[in-house]
Protein backbone atom coordinates (compact mmCIF):
# COMPACT_ATOMS: atom_id res chain seq x y z
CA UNK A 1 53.97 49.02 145.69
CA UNK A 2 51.72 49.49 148.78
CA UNK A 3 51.95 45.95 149.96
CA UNK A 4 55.80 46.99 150.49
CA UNK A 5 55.95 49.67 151.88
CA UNK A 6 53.12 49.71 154.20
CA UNK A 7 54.59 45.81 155.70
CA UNK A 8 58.17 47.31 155.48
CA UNK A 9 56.79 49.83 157.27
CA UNK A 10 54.70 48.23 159.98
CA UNK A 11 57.88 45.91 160.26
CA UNK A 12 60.42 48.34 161.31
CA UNK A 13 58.04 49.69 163.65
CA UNK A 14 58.05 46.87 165.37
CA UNK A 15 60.94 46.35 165.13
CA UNK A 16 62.25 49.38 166.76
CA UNK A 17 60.31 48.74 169.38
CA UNK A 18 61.56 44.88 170.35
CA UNK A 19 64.56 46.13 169.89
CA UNK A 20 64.88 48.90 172.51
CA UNK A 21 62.90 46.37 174.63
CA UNK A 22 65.46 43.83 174.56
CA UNK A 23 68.57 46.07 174.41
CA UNK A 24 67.38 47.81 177.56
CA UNK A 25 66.80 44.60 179.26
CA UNK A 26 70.18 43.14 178.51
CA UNK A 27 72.15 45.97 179.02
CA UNK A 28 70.48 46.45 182.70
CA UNK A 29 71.78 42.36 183.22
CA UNK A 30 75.04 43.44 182.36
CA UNK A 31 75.04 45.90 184.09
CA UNK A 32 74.06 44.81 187.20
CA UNK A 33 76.53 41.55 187.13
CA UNK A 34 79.99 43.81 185.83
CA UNK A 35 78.96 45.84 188.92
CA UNK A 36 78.91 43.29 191.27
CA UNK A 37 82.63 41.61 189.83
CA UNK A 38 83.68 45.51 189.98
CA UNK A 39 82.66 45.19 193.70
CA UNK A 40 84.37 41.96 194.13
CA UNK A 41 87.02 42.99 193.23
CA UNK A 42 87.09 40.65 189.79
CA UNK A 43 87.35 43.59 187.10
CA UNK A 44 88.56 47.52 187.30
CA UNK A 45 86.06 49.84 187.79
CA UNK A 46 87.74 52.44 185.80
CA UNK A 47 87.05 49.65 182.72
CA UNK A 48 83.52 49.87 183.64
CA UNK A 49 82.39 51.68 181.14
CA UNK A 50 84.67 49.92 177.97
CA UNK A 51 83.63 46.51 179.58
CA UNK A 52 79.88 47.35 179.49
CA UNK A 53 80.48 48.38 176.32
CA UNK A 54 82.50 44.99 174.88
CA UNK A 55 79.73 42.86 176.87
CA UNK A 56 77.10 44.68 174.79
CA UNK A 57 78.88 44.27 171.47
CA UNK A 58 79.12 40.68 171.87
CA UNK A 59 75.50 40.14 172.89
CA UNK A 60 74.20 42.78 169.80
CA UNK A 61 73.83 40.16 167.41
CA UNK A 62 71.24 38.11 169.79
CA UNK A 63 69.39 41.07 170.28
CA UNK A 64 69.04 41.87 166.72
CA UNK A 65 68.12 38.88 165.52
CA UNK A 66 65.15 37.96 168.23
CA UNK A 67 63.97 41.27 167.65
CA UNK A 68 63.71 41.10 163.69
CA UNK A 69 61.87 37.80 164.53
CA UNK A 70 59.64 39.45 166.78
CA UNK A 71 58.84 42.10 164.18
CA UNK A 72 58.53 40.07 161.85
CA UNK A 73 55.99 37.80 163.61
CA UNK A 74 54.15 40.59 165.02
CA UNK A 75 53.20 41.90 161.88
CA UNK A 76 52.04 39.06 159.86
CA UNK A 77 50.16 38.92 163.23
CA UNK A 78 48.19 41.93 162.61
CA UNK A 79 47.72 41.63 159.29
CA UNK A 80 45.98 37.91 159.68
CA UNK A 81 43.70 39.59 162.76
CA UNK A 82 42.54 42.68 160.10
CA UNK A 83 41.83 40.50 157.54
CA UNK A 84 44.55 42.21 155.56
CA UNK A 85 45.89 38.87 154.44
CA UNK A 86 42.88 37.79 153.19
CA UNK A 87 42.30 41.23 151.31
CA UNK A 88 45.63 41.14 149.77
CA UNK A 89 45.06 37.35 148.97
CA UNK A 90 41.74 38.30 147.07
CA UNK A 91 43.87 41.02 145.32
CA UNK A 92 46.11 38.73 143.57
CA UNK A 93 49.29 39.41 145.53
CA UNK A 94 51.05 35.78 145.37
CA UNK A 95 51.92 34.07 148.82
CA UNK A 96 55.69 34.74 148.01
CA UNK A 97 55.49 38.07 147.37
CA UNK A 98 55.57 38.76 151.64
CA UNK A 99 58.93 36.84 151.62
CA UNK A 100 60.57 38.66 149.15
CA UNK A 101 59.35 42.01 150.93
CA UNK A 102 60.70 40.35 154.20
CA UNK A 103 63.74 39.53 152.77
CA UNK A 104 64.49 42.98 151.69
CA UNK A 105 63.47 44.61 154.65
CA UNK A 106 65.59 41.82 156.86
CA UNK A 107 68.79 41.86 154.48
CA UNK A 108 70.81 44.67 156.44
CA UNK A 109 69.83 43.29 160.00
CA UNK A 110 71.23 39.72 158.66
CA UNK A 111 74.26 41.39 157.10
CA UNK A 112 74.93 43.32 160.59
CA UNK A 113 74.64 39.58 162.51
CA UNK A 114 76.89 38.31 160.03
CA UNK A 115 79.57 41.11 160.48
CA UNK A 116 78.92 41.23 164.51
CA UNK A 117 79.32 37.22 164.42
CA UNK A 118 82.32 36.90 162.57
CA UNK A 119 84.36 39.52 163.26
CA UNK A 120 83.27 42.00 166.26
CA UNK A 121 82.27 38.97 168.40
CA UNK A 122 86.31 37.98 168.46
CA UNK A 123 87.58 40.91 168.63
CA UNK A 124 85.08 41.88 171.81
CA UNK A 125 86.25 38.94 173.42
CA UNK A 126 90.01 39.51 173.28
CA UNK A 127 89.51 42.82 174.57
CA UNK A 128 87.56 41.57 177.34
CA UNK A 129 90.42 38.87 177.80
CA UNK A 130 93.02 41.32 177.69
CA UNK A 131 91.50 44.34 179.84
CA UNK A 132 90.85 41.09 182.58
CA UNK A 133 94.29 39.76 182.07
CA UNK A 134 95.53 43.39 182.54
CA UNK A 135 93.58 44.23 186.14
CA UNK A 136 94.99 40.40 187.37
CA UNK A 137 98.20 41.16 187.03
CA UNK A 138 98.27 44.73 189.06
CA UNK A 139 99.68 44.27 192.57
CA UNK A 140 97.01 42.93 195.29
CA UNK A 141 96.56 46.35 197.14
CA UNK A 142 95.42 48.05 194.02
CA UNK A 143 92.67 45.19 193.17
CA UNK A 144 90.96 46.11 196.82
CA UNK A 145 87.99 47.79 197.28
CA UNK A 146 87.44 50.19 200.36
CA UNK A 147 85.10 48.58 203.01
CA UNK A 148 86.10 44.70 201.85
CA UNK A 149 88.04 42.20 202.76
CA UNK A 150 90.50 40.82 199.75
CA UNK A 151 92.80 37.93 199.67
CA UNK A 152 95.92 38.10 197.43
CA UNK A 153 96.51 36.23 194.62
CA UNK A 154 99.20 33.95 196.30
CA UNK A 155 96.60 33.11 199.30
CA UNK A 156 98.74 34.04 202.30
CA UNK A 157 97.83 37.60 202.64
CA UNK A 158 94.30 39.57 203.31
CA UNK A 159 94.03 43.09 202.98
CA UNK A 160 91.02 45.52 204.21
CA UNK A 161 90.98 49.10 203.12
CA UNK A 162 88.40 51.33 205.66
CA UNK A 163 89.08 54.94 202.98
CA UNK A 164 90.68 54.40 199.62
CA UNK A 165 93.45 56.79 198.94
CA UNK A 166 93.21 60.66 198.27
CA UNK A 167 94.81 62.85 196.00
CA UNK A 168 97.40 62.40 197.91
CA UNK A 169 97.82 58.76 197.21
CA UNK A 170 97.20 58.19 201.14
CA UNK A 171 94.79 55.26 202.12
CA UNK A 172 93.03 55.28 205.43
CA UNK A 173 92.69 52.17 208.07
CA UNK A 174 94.57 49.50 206.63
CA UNK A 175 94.29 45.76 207.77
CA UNK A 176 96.74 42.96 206.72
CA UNK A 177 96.77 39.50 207.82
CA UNK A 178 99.78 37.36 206.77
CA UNK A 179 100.13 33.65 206.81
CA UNK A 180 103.91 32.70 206.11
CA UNK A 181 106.94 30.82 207.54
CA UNK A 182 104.53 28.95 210.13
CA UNK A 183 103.36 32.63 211.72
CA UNK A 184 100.43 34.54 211.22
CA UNK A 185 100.98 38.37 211.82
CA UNK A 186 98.30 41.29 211.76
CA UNK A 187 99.07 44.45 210.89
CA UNK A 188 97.19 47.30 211.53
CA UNK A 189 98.16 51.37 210.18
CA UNK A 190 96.66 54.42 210.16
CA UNK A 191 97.60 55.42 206.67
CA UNK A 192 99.35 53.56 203.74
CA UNK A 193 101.21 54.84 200.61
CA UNK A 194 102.40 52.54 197.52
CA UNK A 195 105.76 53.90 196.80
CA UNK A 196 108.25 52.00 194.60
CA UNK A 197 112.16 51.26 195.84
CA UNK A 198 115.08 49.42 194.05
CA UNK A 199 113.12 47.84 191.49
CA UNK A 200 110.07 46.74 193.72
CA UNK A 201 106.82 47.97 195.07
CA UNK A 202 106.62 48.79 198.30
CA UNK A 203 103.18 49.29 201.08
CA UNK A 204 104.57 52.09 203.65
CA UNK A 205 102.86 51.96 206.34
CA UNK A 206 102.53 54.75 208.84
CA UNK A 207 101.02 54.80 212.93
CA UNK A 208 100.42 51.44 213.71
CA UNK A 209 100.96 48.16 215.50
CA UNK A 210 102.29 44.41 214.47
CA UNK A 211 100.96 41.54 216.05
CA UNK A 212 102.70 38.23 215.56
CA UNK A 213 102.57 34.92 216.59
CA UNK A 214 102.47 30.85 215.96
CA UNK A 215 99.23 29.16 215.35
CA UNK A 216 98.14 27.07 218.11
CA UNK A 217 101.23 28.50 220.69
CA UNK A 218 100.62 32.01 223.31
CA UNK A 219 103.68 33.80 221.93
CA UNK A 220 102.48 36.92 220.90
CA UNK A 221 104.96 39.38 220.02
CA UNK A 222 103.58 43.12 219.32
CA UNK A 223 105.83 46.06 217.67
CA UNK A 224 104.55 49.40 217.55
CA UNK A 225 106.01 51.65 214.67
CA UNK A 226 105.91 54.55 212.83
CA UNK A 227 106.60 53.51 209.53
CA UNK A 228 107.26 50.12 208.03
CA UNK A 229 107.05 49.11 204.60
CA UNK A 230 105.92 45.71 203.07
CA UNK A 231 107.23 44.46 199.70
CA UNK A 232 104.28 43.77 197.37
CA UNK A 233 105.50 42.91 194.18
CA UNK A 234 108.48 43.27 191.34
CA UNK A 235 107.57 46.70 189.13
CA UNK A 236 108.92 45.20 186.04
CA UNK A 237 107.23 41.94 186.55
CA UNK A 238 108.20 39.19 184.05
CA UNK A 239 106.81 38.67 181.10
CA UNK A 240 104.09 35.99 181.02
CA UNK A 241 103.86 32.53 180.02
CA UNK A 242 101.60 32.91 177.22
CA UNK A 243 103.56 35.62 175.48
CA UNK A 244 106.84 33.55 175.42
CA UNK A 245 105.38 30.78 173.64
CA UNK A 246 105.50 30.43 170.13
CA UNK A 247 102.17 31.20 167.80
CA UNK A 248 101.09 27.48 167.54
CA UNK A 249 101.44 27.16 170.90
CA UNK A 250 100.06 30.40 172.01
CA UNK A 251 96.69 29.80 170.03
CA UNK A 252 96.46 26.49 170.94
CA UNK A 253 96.25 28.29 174.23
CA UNK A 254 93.61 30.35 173.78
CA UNK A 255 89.85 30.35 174.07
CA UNK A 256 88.32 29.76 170.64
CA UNK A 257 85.63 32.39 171.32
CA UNK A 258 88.90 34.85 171.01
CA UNK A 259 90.38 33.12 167.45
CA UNK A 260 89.29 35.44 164.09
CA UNK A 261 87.27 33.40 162.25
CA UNK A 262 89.86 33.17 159.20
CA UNK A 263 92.05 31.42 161.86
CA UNK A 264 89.24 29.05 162.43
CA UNK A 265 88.32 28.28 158.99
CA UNK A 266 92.15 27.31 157.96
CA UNK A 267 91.95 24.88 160.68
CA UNK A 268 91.27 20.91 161.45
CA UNK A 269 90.75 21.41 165.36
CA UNK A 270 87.05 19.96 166.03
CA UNK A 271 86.92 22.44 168.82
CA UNK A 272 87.48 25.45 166.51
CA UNK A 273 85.52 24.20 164.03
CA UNK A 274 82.36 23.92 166.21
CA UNK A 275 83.23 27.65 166.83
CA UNK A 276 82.93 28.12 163.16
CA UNK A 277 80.28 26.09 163.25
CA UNK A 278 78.13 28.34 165.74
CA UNK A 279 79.26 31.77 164.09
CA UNK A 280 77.84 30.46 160.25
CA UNK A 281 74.95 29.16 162.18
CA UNK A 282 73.88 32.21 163.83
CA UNK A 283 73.13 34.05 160.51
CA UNK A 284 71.78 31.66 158.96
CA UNK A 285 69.19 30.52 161.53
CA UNK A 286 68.38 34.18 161.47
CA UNK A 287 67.02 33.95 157.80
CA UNK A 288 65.45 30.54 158.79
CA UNK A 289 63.56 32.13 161.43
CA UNK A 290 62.96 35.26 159.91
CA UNK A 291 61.15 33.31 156.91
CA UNK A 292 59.65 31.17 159.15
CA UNK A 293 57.75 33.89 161.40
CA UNK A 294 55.35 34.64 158.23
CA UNK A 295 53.36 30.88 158.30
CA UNK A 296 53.94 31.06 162.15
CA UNK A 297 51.92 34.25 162.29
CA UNK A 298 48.86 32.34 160.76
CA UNK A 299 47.47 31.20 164.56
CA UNK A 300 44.03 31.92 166.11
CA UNK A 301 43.52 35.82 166.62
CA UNK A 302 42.01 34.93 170.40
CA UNK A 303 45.56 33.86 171.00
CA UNK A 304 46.93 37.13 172.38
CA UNK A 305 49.97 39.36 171.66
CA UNK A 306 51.55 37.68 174.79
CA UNK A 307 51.04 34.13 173.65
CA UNK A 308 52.87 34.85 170.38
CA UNK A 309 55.79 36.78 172.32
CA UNK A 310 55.99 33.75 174.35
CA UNK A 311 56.39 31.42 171.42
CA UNK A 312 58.42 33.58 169.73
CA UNK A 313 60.89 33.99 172.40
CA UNK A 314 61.21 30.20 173.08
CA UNK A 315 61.36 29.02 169.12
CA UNK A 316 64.53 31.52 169.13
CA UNK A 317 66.07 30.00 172.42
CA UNK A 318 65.38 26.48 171.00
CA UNK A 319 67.37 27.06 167.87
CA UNK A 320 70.07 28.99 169.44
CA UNK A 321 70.46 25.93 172.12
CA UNK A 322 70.77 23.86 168.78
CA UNK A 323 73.28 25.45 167.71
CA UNK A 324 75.17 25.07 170.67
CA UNK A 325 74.26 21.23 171.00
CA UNK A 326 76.09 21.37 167.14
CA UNK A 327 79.06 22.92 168.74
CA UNK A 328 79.40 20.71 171.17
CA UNK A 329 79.03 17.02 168.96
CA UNK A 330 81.84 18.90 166.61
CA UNK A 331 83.83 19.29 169.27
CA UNK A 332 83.45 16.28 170.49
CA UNK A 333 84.27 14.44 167.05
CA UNK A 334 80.66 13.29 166.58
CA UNK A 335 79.62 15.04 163.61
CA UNK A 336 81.96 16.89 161.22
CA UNK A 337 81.66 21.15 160.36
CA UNK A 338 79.36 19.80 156.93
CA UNK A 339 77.07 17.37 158.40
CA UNK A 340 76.64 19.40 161.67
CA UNK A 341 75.27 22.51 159.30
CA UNK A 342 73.13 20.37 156.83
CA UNK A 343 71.45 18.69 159.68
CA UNK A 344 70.55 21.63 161.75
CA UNK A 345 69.66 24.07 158.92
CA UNK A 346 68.42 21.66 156.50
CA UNK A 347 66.17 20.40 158.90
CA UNK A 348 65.01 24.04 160.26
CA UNK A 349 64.26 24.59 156.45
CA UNK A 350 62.41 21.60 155.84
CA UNK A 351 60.10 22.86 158.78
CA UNK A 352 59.78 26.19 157.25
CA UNK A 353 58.86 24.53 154.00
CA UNK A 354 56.26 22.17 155.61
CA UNK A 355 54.76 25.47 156.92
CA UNK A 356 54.42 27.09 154.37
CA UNK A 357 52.94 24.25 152.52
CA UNK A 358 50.58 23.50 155.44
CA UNK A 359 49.56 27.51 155.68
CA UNK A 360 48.88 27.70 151.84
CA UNK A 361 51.60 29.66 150.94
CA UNK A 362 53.18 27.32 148.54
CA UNK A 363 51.35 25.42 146.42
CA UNK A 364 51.74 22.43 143.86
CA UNK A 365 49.90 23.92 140.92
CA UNK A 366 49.37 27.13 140.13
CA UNK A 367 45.81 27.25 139.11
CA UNK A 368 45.17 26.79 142.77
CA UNK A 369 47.75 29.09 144.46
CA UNK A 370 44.83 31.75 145.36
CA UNK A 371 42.28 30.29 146.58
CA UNK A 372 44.01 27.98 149.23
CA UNK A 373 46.01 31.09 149.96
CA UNK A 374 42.78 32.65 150.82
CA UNK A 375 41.74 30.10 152.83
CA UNK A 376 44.84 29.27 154.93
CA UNK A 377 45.99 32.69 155.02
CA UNK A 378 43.15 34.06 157.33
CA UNK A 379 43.68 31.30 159.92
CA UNK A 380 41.91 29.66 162.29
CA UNK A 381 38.37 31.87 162.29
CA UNK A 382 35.45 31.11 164.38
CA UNK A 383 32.06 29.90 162.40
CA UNK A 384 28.92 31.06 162.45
């Protein structure tokens, strides 16, 4: 039919567009903040890349469905500023007829958010957890940047690194402050290697000087030398706590972002079932939304493009903050996994249904489905 494919059309069009839009702007955010905790020294930059990547893949199904929304809404938009609503009114096409063409053109975004939600978005978030859990556990020297100041993971010792190493392995103008055993010592070197030595990793120095001395006293004690070497850490360092613990315990553990969601639906923990909560809810509030763009897109034509983007944008953040609100009063033992869902989605369908009622297109009787439809269809017009 025409009607279909011309608004299935127009639709992914638009959608297309929102899309690169909002993927561009996202993936510039993301960007820019895994940059600055490469900087910081918080994450690897060699993971850069792969943790760009996992960020994106967990953010995906946002993206997709605000910008099926947006397409959606944009072209019912159109259509009521051409008239085309009212021409396709006036040529019998029933009301209903521009959800079931939205549905079909909406079904494999929604089944894409539904696969994203419930299975990539754990599995991105492990990685993430595990490529994070990998870089903390590397020795402090390796988890400086050249040009900054780091502090070690036990707090006593601050490294700065003026060249990172070569091919060589060789690192230029290396600083180390120590705190230990009452004493503070500074160590400066021209040159450091790593180098590992009876079971442990090792910082040789080479060309430098040793200043030592006790906080608060005038004993300085300085050593020139031409090597030294500072113990950093065991190589074969001991297996940690998490992995030693038994499964029960070790999921009990573990962020429920990072549980599969058949782990989370076999289990009575209110703070994994608001996870499962917030993954059912994200697909379905897409088809809420998505169906709820078409009587939405009935406003006055002197409106603007913008206004509608605007409106758009914060009816989707509303509804996703609502589904984090349900999260949180499941967790918190205020509303269990069934009432939490009827109450959100029942009531964002009983708005849909109100607009559609209130835009004409449902109707009570038949016999008058087309010329309300007509009449509510074309929106707010100005009269002459």
């Amino acid at each position: 039919m025409l009607l279909d494919t011309s608004l299935r059309r127009e639709m992914a069009r638009n959608f297309g567009g929102s899309f690169t839009v909002l993927f561009s702007v996202v993936l510039t955010l993301m960007l820019i903040r895994i940059l600055g905790q490469a900087s910081e020294g918080q994450a690897n930059p060699q993971d850069l890349f792969l943790l760009i990547g996992l960020a994106s893949l967990s953010y995906l199904q946002f993206i997709l469905g605000l910008a099926l929304f947006i397409a959606v809404l944009m072209s019912f938009s159109r259509m009521h500023r051409d008239s085309e609503m009212v021409i396709w009114s006036g040529a019998g096409v029933a009301p209903l007829k521009f959800f079931g063409t939205t549905l079909r053109f909406s079904a494999p975004v929604i089944l894409a958010i539904a696969l994203l939600t419930l299975i990539a978005w754990p599995w991105a978030n492990q990685q993430n957890a595990a490529l994070r859990e990998r870089f903390e556990q590397r020795s402090d020297l390796s988890r400086v940047a050249p040009g900054q100041f780091r502090q070690s993971a036990s707090g006593q010792r601050v490294f700065f690194i003026g060249k990172g190493a070569n091919a060589q392995g060789l690192a230029r103008n290396i600083f180390i402050r120590d705190k230990g055993n009452g004493k503070e010592t500074i160590t400066l070197a021209q040159s450091a290697k790593l180098q590992n030595h009876d079971g442990s990793r090792y910082l040789m120095l080479d060309s430098g000087h040793r200043y030592t001395h006790t906080p608060g006293q005038a004993d300085y004690q300085i050593t020139g030398f031409s090597q030294m070497g500072i113990r950093l850490s065991a190589i074969a360092a001991p297996p940690s706590a998490a992995s030693t613990l038994p499964e029960a315990a070790r999921l009990a553990n573990t962020p429920s972002r990072e549980i599969s969601t058949l782990t989370l639906a076999m289990s009575h923990i209110p703070a994994w079932l608001g996870e499962l909560s917030w993954r059912i809810g994200v697909p379905i509030s897409t088809v809420l939304l998505v169906f709820m763009a078409i009587p939405l897109s009935a406003t006055n034509p002197r409106a603007g493009r913008a206004l509608q983007l605007i409106m758009a944008i914060l009816i989707y953040l509303t509804y996703l903050n609502f589904l984090n609100a349900a999260q949180g009063w499941i967790d918190q033992g205020k509303l269990s996994l069934g009432a939490a869902l009827l109450i959100l989605h029942g009531t964002a369908a009983f708005v849909l249904i109100a607009l559609a009622f209130y835009k004409g297109l449902l109707t009570w009787r038949r016999g008058l489905q087309a010329r309300p439809s007509a009449n509510r269809l074309q929106g707010p017009t100005a009269s002459h």
